[in-house]
ModelCIF file with pLDDT and N, C-alpha, C, O atoms, coordinates in Angstrom:
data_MODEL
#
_entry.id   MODEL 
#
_entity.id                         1 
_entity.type                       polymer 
_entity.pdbx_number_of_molecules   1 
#
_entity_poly.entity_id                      1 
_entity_poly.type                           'polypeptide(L)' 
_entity_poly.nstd_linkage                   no 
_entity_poly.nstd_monomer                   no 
_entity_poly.pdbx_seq_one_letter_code       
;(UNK)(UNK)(UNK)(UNK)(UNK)(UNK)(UNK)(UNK)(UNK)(UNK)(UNK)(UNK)(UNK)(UNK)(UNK)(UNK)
(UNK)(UNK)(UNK)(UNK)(UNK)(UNK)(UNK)(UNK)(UNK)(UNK)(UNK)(UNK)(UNK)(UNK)(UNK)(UNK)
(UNK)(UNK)(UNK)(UNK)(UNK)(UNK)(UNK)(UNK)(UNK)(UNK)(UNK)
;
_entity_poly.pdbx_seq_one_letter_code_can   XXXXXXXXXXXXXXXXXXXXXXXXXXXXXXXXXXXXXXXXXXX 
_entity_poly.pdbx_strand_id                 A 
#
loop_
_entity_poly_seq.entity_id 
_entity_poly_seq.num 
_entity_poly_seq.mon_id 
_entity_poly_seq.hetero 
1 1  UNK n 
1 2  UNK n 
1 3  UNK n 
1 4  UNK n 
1 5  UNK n 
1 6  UNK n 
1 7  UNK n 
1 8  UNK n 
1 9  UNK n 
1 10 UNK n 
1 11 UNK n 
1 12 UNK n 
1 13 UNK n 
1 14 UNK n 
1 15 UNK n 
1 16 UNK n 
1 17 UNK n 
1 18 UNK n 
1 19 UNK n 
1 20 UNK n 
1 21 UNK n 
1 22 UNK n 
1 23 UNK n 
1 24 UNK n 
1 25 UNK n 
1 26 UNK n 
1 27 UNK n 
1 28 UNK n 
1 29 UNK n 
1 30 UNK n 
1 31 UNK n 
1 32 UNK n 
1 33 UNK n 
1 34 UNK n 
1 35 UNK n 
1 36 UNK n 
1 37 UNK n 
1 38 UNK n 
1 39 UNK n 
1 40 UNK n 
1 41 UNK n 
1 42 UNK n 
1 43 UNK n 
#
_struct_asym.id          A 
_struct_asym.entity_id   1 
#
loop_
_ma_qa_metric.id 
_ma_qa_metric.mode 
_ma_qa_metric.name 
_ma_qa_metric.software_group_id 
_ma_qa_metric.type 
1 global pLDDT . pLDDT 
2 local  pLDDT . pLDDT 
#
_ma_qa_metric_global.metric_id      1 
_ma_qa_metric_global.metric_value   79.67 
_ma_qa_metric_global.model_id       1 
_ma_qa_metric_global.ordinal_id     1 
#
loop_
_ma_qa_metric_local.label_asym_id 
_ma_qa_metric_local.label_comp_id 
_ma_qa_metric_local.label_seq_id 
_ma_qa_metric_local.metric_id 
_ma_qa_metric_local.metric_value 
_ma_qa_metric_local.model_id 
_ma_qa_metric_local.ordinal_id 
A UNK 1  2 97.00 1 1  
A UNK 2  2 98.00 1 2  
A UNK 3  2 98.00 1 3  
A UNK 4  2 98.00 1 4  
A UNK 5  2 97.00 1 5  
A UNK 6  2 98.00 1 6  
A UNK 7  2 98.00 1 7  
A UNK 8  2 98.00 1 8  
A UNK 9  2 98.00 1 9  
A UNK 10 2 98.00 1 10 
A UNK 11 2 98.00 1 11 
A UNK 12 2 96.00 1 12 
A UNK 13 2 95.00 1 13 
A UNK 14 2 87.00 1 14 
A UNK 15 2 69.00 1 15 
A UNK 16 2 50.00 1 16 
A UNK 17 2 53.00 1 17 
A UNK 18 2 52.00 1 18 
A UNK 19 2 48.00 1 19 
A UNK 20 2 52.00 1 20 
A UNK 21 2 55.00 1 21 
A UNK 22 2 54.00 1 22 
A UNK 23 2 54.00 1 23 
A UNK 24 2 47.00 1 24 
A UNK 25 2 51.00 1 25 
A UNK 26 2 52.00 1 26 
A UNK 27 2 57.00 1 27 
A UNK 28 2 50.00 1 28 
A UNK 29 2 58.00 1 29 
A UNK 30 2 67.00 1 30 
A UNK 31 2 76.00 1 31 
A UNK 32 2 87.00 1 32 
A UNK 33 2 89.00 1 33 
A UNK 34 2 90.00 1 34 
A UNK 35 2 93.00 1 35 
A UNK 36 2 95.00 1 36 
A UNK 37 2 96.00 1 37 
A UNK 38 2 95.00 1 38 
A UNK 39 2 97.00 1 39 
A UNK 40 2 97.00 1 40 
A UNK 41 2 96.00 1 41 
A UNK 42 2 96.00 1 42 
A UNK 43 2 96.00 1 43 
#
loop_
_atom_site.group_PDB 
_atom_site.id 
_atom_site.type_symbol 
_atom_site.label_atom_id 
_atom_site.label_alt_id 
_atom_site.label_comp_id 
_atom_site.label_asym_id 
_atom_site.label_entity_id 
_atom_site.label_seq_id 
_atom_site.pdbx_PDB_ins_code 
_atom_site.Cartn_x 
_atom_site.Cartn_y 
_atom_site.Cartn_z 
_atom_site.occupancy 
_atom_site.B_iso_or_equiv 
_atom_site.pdbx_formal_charge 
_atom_site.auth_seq_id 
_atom_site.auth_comp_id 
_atom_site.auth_asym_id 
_atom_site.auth_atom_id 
_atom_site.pdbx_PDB_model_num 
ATOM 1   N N  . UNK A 1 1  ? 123.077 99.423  98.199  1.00 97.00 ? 1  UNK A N  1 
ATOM 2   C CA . UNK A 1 1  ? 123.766 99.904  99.401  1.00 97.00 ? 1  UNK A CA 1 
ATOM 3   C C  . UNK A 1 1  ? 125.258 99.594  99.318  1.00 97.00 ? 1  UNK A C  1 
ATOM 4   O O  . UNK A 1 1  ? 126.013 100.330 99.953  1.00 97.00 ? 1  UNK A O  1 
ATOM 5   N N  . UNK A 1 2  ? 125.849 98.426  98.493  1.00 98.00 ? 2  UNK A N  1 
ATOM 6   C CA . UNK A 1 2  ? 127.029 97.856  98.838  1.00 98.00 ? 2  UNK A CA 1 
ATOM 7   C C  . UNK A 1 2  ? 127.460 98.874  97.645  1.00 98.00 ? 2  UNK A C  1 
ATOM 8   O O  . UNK A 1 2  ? 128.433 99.574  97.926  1.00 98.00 ? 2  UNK A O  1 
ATOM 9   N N  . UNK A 1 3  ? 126.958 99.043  96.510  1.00 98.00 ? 3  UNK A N  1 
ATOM 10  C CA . UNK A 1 3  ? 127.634 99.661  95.686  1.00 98.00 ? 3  UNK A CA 1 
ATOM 11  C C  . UNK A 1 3  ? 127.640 100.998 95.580  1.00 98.00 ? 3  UNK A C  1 
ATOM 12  O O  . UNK A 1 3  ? 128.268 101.512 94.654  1.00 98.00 ? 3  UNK A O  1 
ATOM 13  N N  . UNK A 1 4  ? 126.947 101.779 96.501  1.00 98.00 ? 4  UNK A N  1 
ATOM 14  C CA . UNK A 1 4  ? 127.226 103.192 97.189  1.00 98.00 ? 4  UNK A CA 1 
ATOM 15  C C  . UNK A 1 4  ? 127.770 103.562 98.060  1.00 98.00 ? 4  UNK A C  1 
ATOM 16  O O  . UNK A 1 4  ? 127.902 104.762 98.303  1.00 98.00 ? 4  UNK A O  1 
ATOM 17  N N  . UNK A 1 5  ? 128.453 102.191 99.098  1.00 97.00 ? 5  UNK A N  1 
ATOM 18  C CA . UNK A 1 5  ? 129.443 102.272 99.700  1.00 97.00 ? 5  UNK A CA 1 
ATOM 19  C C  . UNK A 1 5  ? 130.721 102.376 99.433  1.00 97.00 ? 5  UNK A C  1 
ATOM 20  O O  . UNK A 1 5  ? 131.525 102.900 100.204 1.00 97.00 ? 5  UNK A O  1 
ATOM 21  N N  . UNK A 1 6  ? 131.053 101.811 98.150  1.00 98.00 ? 6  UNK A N  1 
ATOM 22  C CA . UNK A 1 6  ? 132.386 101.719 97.798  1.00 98.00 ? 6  UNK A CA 1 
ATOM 23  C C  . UNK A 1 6  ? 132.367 102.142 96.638  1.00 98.00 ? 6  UNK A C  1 
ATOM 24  O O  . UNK A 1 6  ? 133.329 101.747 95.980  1.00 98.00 ? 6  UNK A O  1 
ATOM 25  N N  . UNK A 1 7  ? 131.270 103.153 95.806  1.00 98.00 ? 7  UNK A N  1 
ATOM 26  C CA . UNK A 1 7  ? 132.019 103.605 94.864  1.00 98.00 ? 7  UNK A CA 1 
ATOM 27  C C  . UNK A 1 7  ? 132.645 105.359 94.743  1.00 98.00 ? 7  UNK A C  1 
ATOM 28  O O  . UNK A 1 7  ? 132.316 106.352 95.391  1.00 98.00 ? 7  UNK A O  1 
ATOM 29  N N  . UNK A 1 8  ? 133.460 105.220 93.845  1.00 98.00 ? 8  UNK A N  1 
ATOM 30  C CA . UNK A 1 8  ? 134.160 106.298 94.193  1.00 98.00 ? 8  UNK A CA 1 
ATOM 31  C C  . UNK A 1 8  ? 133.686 107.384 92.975  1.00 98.00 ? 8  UNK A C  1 
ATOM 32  O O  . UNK A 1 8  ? 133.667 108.588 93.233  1.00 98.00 ? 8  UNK A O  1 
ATOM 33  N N  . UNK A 1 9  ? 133.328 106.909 91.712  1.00 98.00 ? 9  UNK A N  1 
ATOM 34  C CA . UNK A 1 9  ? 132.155 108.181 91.110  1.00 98.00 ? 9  UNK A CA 1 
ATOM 35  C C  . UNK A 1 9  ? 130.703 107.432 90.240  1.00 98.00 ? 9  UNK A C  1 
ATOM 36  O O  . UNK A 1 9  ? 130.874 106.798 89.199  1.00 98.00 ? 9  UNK A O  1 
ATOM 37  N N  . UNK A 1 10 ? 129.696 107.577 90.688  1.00 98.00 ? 10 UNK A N  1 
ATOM 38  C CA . UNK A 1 10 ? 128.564 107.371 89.975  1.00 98.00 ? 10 UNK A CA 1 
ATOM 39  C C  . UNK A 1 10 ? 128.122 108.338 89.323  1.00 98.00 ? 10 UNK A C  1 
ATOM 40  O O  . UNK A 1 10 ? 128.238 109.529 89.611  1.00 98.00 ? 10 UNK A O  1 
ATOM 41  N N  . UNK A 1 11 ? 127.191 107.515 87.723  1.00 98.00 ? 11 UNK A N  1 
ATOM 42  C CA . UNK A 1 11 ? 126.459 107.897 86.684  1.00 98.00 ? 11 UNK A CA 1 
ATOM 43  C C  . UNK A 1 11 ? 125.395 107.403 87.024  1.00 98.00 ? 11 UNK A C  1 
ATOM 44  O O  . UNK A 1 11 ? 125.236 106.201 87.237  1.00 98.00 ? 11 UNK A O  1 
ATOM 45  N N  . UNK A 1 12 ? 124.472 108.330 87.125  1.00 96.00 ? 12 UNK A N  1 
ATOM 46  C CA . UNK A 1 12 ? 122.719 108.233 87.218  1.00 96.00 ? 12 UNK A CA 1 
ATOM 47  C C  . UNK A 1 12 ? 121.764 108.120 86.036  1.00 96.00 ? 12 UNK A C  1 
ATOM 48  O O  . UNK A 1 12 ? 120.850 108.926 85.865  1.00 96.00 ? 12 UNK A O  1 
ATOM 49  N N  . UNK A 1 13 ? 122.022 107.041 85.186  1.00 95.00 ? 13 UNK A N  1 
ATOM 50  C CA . UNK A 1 13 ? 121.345 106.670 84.038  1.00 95.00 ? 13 UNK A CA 1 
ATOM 51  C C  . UNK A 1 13 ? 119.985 106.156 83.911  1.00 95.00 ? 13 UNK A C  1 
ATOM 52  O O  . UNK A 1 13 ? 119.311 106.089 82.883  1.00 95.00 ? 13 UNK A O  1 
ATOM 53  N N  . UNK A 1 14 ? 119.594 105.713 85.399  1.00 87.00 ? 14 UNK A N  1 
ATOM 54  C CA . UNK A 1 14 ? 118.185 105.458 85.477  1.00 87.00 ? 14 UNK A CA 1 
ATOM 55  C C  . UNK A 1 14 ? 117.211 106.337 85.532  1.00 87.00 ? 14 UNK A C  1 
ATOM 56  O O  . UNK A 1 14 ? 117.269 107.429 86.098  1.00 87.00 ? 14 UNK A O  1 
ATOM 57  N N  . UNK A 1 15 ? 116.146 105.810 84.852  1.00 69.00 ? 15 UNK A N  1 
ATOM 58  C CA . UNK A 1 15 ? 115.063 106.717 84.609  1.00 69.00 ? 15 UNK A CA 1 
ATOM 59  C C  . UNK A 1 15 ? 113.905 106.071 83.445  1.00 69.00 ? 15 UNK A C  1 
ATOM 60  O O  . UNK A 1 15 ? 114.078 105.094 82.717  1.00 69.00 ? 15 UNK A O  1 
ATOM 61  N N  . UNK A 1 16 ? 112.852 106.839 83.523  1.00 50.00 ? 16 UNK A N  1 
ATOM 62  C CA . UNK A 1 16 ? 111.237 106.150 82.866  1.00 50.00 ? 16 UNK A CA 1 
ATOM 63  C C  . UNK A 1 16 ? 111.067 107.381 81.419  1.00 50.00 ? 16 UNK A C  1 
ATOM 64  O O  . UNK A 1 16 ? 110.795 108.552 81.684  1.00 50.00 ? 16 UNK A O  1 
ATOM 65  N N  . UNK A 1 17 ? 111.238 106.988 80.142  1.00 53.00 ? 17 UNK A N  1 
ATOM 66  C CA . UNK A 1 17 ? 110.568 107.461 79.483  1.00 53.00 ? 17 UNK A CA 1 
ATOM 67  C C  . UNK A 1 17 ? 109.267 107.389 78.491  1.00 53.00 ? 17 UNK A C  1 
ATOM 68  O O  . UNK A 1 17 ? 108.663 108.097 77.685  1.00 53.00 ? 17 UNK A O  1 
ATOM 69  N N  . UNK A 1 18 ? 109.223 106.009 79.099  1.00 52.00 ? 18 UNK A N  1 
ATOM 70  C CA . UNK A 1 18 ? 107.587 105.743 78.011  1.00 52.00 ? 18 UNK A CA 1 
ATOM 71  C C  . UNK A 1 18 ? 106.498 105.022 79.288  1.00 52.00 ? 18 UNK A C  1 
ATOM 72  O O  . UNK A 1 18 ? 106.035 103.895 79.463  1.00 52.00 ? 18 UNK A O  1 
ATOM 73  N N  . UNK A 1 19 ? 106.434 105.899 79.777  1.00 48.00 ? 19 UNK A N  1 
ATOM 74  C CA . UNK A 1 19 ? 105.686 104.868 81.613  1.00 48.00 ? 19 UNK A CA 1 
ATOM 75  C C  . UNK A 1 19 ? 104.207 104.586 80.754  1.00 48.00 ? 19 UNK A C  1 
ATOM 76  O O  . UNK A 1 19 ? 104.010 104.892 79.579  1.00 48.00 ? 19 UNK A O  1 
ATOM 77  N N  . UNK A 1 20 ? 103.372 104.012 81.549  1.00 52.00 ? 20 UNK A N  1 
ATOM 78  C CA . UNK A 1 20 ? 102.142 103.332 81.344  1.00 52.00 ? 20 UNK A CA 1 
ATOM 79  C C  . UNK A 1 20 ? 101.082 104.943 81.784  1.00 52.00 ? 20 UNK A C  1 
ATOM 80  O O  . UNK A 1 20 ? 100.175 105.356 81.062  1.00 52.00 ? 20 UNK A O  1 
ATOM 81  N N  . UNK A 1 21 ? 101.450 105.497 82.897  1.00 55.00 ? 21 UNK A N  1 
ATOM 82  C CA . UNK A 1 21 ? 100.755 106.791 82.679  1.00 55.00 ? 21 UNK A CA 1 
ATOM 83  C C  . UNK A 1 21 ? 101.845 107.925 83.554  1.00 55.00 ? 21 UNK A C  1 
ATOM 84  O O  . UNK A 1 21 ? 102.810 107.634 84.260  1.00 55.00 ? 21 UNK A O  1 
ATOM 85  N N  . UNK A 1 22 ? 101.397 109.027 83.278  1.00 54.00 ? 22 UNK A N  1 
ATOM 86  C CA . UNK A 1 22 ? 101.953 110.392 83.270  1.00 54.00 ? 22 UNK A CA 1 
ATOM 87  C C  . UNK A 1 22 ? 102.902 110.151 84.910  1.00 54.00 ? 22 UNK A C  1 
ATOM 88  O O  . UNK A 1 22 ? 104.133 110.191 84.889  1.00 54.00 ? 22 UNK A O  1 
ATOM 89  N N  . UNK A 1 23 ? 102.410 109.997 85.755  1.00 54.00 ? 23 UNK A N  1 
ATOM 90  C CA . UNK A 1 23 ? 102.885 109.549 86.950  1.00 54.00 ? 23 UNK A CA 1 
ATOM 91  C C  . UNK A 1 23 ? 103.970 109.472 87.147  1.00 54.00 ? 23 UNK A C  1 
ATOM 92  O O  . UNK A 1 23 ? 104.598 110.452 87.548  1.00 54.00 ? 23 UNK A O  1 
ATOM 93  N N  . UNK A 1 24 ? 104.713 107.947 86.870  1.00 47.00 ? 24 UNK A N  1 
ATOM 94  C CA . UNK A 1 24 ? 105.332 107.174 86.544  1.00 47.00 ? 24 UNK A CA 1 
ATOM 95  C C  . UNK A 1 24 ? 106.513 108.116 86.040  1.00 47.00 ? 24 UNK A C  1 
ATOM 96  O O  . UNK A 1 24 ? 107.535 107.539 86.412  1.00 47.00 ? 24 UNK A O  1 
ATOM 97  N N  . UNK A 1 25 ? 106.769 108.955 85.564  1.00 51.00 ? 25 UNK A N  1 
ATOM 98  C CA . UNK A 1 25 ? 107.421 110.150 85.038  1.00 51.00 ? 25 UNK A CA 1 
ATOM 99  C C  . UNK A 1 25 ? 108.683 110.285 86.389  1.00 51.00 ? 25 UNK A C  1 
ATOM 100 O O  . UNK A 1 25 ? 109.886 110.032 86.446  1.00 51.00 ? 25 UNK A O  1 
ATOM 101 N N  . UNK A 1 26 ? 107.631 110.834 87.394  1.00 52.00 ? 26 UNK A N  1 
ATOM 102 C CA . UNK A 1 26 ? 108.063 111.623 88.417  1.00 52.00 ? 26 UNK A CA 1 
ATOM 103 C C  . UNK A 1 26 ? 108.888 110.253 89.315  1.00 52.00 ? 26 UNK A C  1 
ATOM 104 O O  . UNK A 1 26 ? 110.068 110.226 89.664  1.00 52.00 ? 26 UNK A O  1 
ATOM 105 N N  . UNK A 1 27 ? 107.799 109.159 89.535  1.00 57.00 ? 27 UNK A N  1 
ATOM 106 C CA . UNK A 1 27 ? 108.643 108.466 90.047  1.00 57.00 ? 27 UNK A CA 1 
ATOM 107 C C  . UNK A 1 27 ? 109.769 108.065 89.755  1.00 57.00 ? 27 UNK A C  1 
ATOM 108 O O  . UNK A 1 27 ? 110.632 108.187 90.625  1.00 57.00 ? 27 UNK A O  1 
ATOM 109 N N  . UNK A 1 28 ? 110.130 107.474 88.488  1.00 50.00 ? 28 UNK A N  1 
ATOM 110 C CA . UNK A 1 28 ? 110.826 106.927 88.355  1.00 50.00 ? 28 UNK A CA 1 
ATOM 111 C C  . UNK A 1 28 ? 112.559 107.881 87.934  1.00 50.00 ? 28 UNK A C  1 
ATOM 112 O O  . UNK A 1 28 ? 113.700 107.433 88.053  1.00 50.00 ? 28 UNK A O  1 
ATOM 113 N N  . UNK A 1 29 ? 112.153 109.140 87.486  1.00 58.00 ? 29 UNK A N  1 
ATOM 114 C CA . UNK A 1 29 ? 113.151 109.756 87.086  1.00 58.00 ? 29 UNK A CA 1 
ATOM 115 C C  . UNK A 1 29 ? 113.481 110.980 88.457  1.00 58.00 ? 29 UNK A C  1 
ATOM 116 O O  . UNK A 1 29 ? 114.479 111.701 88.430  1.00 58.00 ? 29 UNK A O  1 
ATOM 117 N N  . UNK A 1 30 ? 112.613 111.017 89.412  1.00 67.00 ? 30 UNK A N  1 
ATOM 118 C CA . UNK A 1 30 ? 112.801 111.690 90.520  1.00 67.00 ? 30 UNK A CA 1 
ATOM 119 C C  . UNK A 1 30 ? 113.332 110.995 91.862  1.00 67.00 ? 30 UNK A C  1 
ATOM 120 O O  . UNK A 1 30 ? 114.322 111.319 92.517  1.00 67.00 ? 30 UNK A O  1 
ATOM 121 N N  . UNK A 1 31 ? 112.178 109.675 92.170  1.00 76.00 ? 31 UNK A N  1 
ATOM 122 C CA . UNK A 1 31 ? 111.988 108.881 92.847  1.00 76.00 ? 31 UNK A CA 1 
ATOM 123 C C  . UNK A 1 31 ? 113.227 107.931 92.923  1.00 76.00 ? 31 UNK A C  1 
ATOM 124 O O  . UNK A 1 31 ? 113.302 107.265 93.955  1.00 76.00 ? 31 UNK A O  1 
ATOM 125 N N  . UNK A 1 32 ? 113.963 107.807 92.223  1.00 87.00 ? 32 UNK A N  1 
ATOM 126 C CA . UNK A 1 32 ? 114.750 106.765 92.386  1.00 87.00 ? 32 UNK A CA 1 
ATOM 127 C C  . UNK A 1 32 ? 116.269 107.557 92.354  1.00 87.00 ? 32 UNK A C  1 
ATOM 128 O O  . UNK A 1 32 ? 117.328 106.999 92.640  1.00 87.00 ? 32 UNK A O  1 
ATOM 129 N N  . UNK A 1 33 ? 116.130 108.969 91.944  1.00 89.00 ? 33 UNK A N  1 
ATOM 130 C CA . UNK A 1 33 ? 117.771 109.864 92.364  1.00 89.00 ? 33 UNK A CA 1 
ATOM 131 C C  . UNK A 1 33 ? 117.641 110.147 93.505  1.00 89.00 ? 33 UNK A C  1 
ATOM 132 O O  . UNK A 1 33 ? 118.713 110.358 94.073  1.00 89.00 ? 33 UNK A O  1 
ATOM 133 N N  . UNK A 1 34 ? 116.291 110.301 94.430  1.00 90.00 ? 34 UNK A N  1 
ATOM 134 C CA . UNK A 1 34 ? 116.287 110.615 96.018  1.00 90.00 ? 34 UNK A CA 1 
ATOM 135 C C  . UNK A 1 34 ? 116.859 109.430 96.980  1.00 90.00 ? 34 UNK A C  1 
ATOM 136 O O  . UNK A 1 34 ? 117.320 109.510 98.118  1.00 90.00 ? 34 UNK A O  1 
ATOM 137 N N  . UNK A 1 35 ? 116.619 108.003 95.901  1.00 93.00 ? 35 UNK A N  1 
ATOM 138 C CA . UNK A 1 35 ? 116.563 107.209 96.972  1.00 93.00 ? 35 UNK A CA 1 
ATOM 139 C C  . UNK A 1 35 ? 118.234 106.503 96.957  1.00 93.00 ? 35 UNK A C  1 
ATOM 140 O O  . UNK A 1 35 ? 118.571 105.540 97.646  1.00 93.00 ? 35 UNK A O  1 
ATOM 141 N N  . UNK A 1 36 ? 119.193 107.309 95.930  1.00 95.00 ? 36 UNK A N  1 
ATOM 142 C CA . UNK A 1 36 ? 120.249 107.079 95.299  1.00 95.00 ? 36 UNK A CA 1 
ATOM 143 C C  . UNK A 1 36 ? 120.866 107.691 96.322  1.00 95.00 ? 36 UNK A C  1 
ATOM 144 O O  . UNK A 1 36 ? 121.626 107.130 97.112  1.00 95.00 ? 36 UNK A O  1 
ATOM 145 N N  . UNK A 1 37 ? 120.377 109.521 96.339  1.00 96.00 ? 37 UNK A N  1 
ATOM 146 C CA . UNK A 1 37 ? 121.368 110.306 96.914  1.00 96.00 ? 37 UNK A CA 1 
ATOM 147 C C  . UNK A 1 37 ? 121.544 110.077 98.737  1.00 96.00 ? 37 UNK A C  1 
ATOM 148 O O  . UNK A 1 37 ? 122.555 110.090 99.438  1.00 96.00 ? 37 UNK A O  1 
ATOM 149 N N  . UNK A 1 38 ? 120.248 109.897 99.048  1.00 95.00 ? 38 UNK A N  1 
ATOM 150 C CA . UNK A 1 38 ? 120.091 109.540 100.072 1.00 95.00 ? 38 UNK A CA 1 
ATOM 151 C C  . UNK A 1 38 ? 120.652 108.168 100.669 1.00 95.00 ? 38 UNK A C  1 
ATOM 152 O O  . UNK A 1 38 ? 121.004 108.356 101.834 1.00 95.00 ? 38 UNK A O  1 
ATOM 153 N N  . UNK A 1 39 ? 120.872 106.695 100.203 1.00 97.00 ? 39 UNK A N  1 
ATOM 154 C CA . UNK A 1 39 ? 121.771 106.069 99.973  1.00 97.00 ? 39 UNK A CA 1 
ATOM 155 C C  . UNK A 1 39 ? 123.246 106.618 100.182 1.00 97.00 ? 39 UNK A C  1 
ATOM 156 O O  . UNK A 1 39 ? 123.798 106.223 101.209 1.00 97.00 ? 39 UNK A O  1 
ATOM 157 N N  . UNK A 1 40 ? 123.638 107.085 99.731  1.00 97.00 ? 40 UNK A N  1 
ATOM 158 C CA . UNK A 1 40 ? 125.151 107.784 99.691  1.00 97.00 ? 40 UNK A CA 1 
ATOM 159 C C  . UNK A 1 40 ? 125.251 108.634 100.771 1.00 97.00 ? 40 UNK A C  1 
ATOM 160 O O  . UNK A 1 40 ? 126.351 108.639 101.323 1.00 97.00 ? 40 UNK A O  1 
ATOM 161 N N  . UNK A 1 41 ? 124.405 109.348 101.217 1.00 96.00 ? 41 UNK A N  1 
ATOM 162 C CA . UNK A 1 41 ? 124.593 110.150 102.173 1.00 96.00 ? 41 UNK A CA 1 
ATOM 163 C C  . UNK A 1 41 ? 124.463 109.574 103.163 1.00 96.00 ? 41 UNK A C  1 
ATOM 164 O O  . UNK A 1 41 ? 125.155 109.873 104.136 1.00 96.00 ? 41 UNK A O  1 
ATOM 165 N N  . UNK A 1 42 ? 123.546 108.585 103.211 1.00 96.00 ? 42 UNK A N  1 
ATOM 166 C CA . UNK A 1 42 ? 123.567 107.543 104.763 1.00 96.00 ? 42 UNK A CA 1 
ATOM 167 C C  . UNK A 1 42 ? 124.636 106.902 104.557 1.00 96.00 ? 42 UNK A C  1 
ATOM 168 O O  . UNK A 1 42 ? 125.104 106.315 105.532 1.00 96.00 ? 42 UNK A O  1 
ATOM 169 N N  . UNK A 1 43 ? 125.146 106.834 103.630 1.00 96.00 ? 43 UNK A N  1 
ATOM 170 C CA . UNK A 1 43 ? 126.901 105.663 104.204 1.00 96.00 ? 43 UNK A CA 1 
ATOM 171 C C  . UNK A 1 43 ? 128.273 106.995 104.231 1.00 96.00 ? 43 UNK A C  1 
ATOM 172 O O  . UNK A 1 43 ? 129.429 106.685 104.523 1.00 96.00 ? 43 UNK A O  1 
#
């Protein structure tokens, strides 16, 4: 939160490529840019 408040350009490098099963895919390389962008848009 603190570091989507004050930054002025982010790189989205996170993400899952060898997950434990197929799943894990979606979460982690979907699931976690929603909870990024959304972050930013609430501040």
């Amino acid at each position: 939160v603190h570091f989507c408040t004050e930054a002025d350009f982010v790189f989205n490098l996170a993400g899952v490529n060898r997950p434990q099963n197929q799943d894990e895919f979606m979460q982690g390389n979907f699931g976690f840019a929603s909870i990024l962008l959304d972050t930013l848009k609430a501040h």
